[in-house]
N, C-alpha and C. Protein backbone atom coordinates (compact mmCIF):
# COMPACT_ATOMS: atom_id res chain seq x y z
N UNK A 1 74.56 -117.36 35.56
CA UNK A 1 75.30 -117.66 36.77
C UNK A 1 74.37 -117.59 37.98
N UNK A 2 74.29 -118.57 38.82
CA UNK A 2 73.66 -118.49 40.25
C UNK A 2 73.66 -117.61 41.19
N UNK A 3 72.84 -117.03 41.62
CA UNK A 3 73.65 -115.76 42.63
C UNK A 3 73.49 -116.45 44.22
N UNK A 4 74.34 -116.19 44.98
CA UNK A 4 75.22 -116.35 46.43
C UNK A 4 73.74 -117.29 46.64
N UNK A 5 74.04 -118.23 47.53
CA UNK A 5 73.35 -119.38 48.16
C UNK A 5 72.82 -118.65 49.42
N UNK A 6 71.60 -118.27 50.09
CA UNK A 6 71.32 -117.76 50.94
C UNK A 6 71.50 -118.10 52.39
N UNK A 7 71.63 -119.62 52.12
CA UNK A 7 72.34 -120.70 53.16
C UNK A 7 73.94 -120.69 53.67
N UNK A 8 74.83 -120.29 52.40
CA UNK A 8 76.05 -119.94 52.76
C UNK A 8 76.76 -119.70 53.78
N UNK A 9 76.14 -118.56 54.28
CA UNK A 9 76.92 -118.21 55.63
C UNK A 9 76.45 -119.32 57.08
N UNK A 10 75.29 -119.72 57.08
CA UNK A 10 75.07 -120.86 57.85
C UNK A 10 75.92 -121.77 57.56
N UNK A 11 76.09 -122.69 56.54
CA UNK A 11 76.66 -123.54 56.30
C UNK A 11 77.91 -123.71 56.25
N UNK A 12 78.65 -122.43 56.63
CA UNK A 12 80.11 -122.21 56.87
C UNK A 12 80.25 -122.10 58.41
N UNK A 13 79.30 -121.55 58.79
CA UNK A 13 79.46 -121.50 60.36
C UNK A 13 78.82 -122.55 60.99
N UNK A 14 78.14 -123.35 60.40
CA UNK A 14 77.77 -124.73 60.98
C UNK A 14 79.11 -125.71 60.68
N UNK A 15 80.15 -125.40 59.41
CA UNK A 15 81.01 -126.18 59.29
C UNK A 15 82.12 -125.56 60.56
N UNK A 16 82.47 -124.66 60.99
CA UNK A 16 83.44 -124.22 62.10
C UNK A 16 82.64 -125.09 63.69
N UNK A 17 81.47 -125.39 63.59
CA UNK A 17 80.77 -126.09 64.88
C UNK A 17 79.68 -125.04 65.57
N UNK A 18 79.37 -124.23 64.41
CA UNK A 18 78.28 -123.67 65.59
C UNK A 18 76.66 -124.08 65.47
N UNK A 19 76.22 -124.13 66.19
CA UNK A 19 75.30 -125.23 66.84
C UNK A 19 74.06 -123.82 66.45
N UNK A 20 73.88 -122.86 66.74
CA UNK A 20 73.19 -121.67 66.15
C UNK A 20 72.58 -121.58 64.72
N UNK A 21 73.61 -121.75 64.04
CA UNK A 21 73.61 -121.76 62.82
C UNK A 21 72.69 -123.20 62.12
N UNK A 22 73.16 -124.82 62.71
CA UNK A 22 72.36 -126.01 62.52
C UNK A 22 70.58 -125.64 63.01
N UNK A 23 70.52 -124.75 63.90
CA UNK A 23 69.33 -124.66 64.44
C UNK A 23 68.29 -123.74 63.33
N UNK A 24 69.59 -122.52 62.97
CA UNK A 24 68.56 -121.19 62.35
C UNK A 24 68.44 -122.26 60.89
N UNK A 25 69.24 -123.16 60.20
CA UNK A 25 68.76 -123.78 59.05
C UNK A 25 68.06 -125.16 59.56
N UNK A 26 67.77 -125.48 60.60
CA UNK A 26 66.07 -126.39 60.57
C UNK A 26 64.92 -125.51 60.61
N UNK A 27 65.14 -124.54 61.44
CA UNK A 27 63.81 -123.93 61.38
C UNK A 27 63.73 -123.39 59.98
N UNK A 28 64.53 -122.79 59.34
CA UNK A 28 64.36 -122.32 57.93
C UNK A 28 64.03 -123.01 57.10
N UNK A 29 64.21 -124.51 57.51
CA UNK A 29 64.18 -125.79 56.09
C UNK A 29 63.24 -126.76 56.37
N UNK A 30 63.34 -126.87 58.29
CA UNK A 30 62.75 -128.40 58.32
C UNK A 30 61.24 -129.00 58.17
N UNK A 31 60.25 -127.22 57.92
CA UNK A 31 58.84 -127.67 58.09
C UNK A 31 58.66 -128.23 56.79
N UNK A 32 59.31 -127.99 55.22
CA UNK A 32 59.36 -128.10 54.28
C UNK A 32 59.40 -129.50 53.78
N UNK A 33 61.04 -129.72 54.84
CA UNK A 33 61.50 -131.02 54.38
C UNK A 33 60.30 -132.70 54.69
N UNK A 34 60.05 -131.89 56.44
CA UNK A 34 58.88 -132.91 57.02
C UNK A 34 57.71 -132.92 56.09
N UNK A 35 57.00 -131.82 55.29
CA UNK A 35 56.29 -132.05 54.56
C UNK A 35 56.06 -132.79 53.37
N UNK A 36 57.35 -132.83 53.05
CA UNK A 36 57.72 -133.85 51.78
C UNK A 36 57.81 -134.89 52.13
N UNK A 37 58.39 -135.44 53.04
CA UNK A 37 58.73 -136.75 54.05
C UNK A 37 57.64 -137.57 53.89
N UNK A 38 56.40 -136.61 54.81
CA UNK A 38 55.17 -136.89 55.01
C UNK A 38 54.76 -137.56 54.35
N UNK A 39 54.50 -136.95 53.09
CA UNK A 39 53.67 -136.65 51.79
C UNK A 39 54.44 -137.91 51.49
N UNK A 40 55.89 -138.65 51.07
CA UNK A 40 56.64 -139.72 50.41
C UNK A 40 55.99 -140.88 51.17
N UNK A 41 56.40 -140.83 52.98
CA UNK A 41 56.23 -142.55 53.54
C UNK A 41 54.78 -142.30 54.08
N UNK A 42 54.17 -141.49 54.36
CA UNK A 42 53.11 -141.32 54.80
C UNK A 42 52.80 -141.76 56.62
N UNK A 43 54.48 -141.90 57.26
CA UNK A 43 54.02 -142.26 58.53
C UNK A 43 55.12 -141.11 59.49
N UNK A 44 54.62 -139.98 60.07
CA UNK A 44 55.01 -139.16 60.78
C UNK A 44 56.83 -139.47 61.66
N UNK A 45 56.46 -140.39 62.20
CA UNK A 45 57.26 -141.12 63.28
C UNK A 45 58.98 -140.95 62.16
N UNK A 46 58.50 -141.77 61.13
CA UNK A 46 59.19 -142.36 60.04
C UNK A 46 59.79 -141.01 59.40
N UNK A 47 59.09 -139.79 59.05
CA UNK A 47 59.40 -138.53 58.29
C UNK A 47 60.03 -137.96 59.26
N UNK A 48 59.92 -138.29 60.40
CA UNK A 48 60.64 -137.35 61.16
C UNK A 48 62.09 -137.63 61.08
N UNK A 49 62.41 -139.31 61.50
CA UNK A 49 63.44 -139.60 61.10
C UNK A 49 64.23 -139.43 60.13
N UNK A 50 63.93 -139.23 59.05
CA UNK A 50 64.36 -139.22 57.82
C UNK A 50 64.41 -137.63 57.25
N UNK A 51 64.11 -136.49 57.93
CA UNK A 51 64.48 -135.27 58.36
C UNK A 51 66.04 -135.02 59.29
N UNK A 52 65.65 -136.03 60.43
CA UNK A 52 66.26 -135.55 60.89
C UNK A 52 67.83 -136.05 60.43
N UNK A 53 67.76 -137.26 59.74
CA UNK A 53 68.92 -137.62 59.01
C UNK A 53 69.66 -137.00 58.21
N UNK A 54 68.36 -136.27 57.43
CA UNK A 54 68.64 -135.08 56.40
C UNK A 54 69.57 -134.12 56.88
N UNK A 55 69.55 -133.28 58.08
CA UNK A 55 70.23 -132.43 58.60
C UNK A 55 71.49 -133.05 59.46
N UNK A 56 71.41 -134.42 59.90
CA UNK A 56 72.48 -135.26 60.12
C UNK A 56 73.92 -134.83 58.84
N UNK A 57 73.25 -135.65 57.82
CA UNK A 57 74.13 -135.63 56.84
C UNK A 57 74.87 -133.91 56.15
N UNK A 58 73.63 -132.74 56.47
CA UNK A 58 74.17 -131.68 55.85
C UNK A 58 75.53 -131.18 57.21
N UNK A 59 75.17 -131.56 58.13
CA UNK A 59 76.48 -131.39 59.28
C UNK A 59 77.33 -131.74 58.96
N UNK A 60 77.55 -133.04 58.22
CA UNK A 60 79.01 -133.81 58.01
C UNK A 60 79.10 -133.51 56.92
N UNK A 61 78.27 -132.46 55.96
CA UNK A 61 78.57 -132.29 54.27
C UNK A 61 79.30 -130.68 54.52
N UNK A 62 78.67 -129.98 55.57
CA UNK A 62 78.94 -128.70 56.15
C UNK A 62 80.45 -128.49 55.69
N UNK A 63 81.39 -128.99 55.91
CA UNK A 63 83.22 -128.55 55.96
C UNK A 63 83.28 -129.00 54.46
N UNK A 64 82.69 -129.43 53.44
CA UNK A 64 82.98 -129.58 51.91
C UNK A 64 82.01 -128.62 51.12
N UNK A 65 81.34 -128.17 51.65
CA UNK A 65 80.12 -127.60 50.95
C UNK A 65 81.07 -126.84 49.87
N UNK A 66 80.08 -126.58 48.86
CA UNK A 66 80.65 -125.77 47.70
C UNK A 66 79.53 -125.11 47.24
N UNK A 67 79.59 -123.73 47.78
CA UNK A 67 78.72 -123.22 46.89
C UNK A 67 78.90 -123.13 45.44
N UNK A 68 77.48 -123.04 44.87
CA UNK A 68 77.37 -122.56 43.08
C UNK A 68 76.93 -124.05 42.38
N UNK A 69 77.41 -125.11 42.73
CA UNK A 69 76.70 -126.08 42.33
C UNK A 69 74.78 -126.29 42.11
N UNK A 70 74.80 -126.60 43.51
CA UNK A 70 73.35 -126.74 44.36
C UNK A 70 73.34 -125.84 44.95
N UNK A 71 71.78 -125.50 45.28
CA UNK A 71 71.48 -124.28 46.63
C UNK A 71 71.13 -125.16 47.48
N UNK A 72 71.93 -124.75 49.06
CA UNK A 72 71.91 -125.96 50.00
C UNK A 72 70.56 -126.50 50.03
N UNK A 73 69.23 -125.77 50.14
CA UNK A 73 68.05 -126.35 50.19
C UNK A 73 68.05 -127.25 49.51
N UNK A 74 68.13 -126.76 48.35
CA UNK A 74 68.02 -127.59 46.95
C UNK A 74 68.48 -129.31 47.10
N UNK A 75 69.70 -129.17 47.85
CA UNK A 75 70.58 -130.40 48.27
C UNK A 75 70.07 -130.85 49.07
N UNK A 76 69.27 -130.76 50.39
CA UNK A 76 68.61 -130.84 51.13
C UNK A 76 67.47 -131.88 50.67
N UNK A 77 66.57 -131.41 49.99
CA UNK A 77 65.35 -132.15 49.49
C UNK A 77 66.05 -133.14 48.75
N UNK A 78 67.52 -133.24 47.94
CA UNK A 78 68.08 -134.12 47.24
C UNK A 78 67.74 -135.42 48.39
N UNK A 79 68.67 -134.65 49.06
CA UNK A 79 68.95 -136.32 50.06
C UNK A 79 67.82 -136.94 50.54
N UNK A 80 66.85 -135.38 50.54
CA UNK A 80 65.50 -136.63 51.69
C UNK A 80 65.08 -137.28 50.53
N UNK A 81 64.64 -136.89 49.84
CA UNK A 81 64.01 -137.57 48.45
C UNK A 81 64.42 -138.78 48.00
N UNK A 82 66.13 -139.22 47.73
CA UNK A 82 66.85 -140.04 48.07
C UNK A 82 66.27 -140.78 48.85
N UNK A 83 66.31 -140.79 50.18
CA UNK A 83 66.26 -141.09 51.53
C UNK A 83 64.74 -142.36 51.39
N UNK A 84 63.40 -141.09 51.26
CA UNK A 84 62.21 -141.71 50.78
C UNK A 84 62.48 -142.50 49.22
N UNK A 85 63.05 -142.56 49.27
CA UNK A 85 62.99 -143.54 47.12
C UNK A 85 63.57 -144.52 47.47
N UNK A 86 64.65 -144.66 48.74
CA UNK A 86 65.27 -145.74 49.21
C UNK A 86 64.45 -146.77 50.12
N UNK A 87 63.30 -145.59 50.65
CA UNK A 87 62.94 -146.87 51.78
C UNK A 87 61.66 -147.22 51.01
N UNK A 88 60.77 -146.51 50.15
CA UNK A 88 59.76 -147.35 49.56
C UNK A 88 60.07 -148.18 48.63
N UNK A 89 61.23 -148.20 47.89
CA UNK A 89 62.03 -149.53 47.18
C UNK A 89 61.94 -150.37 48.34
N UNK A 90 62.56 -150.21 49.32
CA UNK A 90 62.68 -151.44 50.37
C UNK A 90 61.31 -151.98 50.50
N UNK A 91 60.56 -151.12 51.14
CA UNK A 91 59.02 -151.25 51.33
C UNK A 91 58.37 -151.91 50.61
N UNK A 92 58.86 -151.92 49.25
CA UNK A 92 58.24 -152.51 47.83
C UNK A 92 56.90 -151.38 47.62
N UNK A 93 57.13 -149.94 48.40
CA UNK A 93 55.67 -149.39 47.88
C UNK A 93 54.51 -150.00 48.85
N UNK A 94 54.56 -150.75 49.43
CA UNK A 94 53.23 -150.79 49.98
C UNK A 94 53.40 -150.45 51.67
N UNK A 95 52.74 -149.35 51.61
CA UNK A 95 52.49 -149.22 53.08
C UNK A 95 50.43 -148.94 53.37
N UNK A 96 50.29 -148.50 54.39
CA UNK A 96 48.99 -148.35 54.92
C UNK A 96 49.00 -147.40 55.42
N UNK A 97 47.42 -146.66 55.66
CA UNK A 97 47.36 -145.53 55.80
C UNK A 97 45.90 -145.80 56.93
N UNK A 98 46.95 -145.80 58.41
CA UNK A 98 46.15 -145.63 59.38
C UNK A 98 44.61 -144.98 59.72
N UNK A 99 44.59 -143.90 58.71
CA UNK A 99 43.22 -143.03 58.92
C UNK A 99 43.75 -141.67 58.46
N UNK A 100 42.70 -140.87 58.50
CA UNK A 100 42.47 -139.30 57.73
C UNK A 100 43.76 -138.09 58.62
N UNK A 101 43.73 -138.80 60.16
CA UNK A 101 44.53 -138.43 60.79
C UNK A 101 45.97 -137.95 60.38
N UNK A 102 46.52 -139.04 59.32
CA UNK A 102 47.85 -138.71 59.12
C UNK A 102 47.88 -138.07 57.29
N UNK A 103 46.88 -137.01 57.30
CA UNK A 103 46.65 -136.90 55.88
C UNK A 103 47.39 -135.00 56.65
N UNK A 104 48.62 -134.40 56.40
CA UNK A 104 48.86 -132.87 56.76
C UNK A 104 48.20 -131.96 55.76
N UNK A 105 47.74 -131.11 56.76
CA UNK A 105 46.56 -130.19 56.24
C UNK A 105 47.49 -128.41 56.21
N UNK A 106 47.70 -127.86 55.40
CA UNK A 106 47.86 -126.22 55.91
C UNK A 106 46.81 -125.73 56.67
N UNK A 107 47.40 -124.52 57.65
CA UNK A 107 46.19 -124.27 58.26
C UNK A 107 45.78 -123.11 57.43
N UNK A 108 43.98 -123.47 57.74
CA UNK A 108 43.21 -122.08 56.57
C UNK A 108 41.90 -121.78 57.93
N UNK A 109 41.04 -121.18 57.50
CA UNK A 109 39.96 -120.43 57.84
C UNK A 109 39.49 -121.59 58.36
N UNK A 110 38.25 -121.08 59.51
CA UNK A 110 37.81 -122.13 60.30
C UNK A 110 36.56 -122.62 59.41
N UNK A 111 36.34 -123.80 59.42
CA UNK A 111 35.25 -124.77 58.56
C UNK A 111 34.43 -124.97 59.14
N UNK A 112 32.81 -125.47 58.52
CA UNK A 112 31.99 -125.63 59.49
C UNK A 112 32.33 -126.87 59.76
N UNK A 113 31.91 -127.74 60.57
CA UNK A 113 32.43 -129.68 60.16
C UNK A 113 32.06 -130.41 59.51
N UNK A 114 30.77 -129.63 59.01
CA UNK A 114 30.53 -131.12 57.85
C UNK A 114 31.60 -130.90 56.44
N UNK A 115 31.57 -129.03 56.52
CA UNK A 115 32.77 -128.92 55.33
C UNK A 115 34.00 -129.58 55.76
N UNK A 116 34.54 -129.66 56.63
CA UNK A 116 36.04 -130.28 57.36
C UNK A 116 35.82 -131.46 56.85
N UNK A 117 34.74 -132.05 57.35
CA UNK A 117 34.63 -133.77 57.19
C UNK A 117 35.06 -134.23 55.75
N UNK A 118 34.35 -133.51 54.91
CA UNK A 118 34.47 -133.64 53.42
C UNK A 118 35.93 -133.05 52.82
N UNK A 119 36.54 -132.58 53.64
CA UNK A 119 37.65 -131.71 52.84
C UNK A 119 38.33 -133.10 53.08
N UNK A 120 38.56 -133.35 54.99
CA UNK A 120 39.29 -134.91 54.60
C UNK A 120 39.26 -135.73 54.56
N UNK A 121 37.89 -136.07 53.76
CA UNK A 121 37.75 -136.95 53.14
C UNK A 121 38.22 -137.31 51.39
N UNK A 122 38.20 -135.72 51.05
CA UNK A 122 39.00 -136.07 50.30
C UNK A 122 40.41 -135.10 50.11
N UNK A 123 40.89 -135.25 50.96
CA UNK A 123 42.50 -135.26 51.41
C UNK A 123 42.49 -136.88 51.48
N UNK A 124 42.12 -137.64 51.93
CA UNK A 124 42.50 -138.70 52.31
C UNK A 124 42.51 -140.00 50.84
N UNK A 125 41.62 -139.35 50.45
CA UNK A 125 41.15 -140.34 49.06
C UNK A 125 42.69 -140.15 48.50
N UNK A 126 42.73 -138.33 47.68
CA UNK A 126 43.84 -138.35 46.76
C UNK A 126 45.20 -138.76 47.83
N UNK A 127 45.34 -138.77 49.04
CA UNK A 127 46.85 -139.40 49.58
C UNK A 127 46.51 -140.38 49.21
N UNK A 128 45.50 -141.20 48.89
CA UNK A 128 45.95 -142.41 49.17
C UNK A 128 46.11 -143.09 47.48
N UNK A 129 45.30 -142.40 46.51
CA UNK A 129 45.55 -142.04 44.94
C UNK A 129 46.77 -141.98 44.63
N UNK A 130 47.74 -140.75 45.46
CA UNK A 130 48.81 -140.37 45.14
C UNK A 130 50.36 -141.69 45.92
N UNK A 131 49.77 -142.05 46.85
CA UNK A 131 50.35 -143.31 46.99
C UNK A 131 50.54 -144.28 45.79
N UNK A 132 49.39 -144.29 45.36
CA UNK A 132 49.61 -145.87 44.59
C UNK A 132 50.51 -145.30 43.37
N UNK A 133 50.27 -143.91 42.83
CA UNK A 133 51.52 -144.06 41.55
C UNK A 133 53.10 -144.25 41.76
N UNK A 134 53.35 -144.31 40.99
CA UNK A 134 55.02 -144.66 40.75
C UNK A 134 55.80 -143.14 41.53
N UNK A 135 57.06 -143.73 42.08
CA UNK A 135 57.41 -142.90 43.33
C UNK A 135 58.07 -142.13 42.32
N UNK A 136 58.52 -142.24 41.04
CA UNK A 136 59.20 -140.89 40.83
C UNK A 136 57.47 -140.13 40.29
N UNK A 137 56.93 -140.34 39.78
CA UNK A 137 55.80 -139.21 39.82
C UNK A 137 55.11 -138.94 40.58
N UNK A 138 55.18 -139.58 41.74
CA UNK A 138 54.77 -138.69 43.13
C UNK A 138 55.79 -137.87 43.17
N UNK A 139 56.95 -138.43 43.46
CA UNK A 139 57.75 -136.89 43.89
C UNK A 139 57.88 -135.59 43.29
N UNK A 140 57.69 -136.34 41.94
CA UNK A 140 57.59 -134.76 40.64
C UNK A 140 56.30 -133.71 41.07
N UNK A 141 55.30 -134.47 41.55
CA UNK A 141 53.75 -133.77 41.65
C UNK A 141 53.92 -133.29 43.43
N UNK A 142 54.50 -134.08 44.37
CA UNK A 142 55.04 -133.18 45.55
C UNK A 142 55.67 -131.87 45.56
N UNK A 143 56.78 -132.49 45.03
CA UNK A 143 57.42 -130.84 45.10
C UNK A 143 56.72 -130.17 44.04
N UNK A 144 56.39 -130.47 43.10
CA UNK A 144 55.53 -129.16 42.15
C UNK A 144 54.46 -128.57 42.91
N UNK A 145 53.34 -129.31 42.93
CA UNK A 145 52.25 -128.89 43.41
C UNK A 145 51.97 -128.49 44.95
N UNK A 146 52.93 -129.84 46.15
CA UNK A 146 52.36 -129.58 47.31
C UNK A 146 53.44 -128.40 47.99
N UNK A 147 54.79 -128.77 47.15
CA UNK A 147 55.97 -127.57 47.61
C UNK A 147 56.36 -126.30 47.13
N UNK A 148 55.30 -126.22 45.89
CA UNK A 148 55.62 -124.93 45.21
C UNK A 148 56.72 -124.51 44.67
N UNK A 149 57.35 -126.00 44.00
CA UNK A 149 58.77 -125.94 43.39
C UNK A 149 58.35 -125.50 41.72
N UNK A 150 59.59 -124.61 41.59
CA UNK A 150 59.34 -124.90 39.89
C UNK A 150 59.74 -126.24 39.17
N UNK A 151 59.62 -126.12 37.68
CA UNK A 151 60.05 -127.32 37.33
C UNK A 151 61.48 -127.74 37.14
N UNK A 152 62.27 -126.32 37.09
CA UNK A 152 63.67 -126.44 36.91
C UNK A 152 63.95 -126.80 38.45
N UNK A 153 63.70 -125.92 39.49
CA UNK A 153 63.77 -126.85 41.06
C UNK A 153 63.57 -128.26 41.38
N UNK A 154 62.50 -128.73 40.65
CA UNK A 154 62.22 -130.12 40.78
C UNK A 154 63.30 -130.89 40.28
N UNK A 155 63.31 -130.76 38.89
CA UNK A 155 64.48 -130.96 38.22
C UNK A 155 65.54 -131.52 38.73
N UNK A 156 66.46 -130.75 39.25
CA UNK A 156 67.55 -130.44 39.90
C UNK A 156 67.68 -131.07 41.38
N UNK A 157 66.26 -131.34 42.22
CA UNK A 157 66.33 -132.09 43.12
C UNK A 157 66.32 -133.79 43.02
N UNK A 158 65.38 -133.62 41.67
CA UNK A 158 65.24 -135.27 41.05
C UNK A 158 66.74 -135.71 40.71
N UNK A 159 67.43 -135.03 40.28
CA UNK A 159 68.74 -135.09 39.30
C UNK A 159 68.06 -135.39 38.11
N UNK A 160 67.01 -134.84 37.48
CA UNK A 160 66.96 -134.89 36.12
C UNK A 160 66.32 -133.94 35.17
N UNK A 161 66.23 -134.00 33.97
CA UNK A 161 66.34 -132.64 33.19
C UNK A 161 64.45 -132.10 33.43
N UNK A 162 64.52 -131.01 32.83
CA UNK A 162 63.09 -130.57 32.91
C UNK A 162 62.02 -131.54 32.30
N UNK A 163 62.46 -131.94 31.02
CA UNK A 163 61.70 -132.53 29.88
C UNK A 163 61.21 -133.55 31.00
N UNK A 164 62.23 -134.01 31.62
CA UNK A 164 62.18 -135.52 32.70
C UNK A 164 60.97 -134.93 33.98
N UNK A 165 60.92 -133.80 34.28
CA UNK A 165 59.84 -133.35 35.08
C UNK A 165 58.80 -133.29 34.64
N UNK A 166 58.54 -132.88 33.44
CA UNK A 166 57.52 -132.28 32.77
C UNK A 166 56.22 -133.69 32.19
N UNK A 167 57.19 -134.43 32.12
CA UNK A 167 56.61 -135.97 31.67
C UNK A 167 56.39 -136.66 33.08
N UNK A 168 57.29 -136.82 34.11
CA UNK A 168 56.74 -137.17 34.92
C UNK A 168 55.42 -136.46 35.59
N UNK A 169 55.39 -135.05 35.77
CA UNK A 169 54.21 -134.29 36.00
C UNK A 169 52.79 -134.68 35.07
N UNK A 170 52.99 -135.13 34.01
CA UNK A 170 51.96 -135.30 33.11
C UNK A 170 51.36 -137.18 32.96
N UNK A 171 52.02 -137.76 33.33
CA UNK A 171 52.26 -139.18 33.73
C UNK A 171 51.34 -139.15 35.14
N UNK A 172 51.89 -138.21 36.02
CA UNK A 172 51.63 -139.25 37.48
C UNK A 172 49.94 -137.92 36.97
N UNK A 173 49.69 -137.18 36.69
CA UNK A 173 48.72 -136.28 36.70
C UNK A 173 47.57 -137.13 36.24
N UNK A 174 47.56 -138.00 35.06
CA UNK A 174 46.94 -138.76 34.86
C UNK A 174 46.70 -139.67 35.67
N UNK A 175 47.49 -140.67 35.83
CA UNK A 175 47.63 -141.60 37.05
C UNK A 175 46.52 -141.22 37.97
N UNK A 176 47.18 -140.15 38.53
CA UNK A 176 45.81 -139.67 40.11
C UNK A 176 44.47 -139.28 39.11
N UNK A 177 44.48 -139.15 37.96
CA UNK A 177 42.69 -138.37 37.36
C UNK A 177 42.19 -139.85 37.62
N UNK A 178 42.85 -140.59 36.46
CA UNK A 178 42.25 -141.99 36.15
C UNK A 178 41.85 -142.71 38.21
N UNK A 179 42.85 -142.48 39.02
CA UNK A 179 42.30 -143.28 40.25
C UNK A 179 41.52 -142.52 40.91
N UNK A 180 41.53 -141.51 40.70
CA UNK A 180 40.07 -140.15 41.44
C UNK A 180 38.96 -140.65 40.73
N UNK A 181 39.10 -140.93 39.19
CA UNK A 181 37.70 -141.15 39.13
C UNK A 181 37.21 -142.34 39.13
N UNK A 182 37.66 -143.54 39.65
CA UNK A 182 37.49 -144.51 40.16
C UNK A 182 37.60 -144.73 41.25
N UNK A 183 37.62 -143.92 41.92
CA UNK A 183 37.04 -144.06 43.30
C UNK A 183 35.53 -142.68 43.35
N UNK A 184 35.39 -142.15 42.32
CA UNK A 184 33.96 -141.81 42.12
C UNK A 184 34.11 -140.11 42.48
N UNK A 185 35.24 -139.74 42.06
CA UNK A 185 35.85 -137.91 42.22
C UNK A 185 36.20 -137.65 40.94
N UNK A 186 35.47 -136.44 40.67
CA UNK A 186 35.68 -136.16 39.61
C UNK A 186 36.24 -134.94 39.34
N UNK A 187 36.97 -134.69 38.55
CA UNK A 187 38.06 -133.30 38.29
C UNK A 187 39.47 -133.80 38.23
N UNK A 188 40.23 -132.49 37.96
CA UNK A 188 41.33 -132.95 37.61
C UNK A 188 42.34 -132.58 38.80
N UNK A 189 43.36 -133.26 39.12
CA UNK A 189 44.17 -132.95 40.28
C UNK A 189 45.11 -131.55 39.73
């Protein structure tokens, strides 16, 4: 059995109208969600939107919510994920990637610059590696690897079973080895 949704009480008091509550669950959710965004269309402007839709829609989902199903997060990444699978279908997948600029970095220890240079440089290679595979095994290798989802989390955000994660994880994993090392990087992602 699931235990209590930690979102709950937000999401009940965002369904009565309080505006407090919509705020304390972006800051709790939204650096996450933008990161995935990111990471899906690869154009800031665009992830933002599609965030902020995200929390659009959990407002008007707010007065039905049911806990024990989904954990609101959980539902959360549903829709953006959704959201991104909808517009790179539209897109047909091909977009462009302005420069190293729009490659999001965590922040770590200060670098010298030639190490920086090289880090995004290759930040920039594998985004752009991880672009070209198939959007459900990007998303499997996002939330695994860049969101620190498990596989049953992934799962459950994909709407599909583990086995269905586990193959996509091993699918797109290849995918990015085979285009890393053709573009002359070697190791395994």
């Amino acid at each position: 059995m699931r235990s209590r949704d930690p979102d709950q009480p937000l999401v009940e008091a965002m369904a009565r109208g309080d505006e407090a509550a919509l705020s304390t669950l972006m800051a709790r959710h939204g650096d996450r969600l933008m990161a995935v965004a990111w990471r899906m269309v690869g154009d800031r402007a665009l992830a933002e939107d599609m965030v902020q839709e995200t929390f659009i829609k959990s407002m008007k989902q707010a007065p039905r919510w049911q806990s024990g199903k989904a954990l609101f997060g959980t539902w959360m990444h549903r829709v953006l994920m959704n959201q991104c699978y909808d517009h790179l279908r539209k897109a047909g997948s091909k977009r462009e990637i302005s420069g190293l600029e729009r490659v999001p970095e965590r922040v770590d220890e200060v670098l010298l610059a030639d190490e920086k240079m090289v880090k995004d440089e290759l930040a920039g290679t594998l985004l752009k590696a991880l672009e070209k595979i198939p959007v459900r095994q990007r998303q499997a290798i996002i939330l695994c690897h860049y969101e620190d989802r498990s596989n049953a989390e992934a799962a459950e955000i994909l709407s599909v079973s583990v086995e269905a994660v586990e193959s996509l994880l091993a699918r797109g994993r290849r995918s990015l080895r085979a285009r890393l090392e053709a573009a002359g990087i070697n190791g395994t992602p």
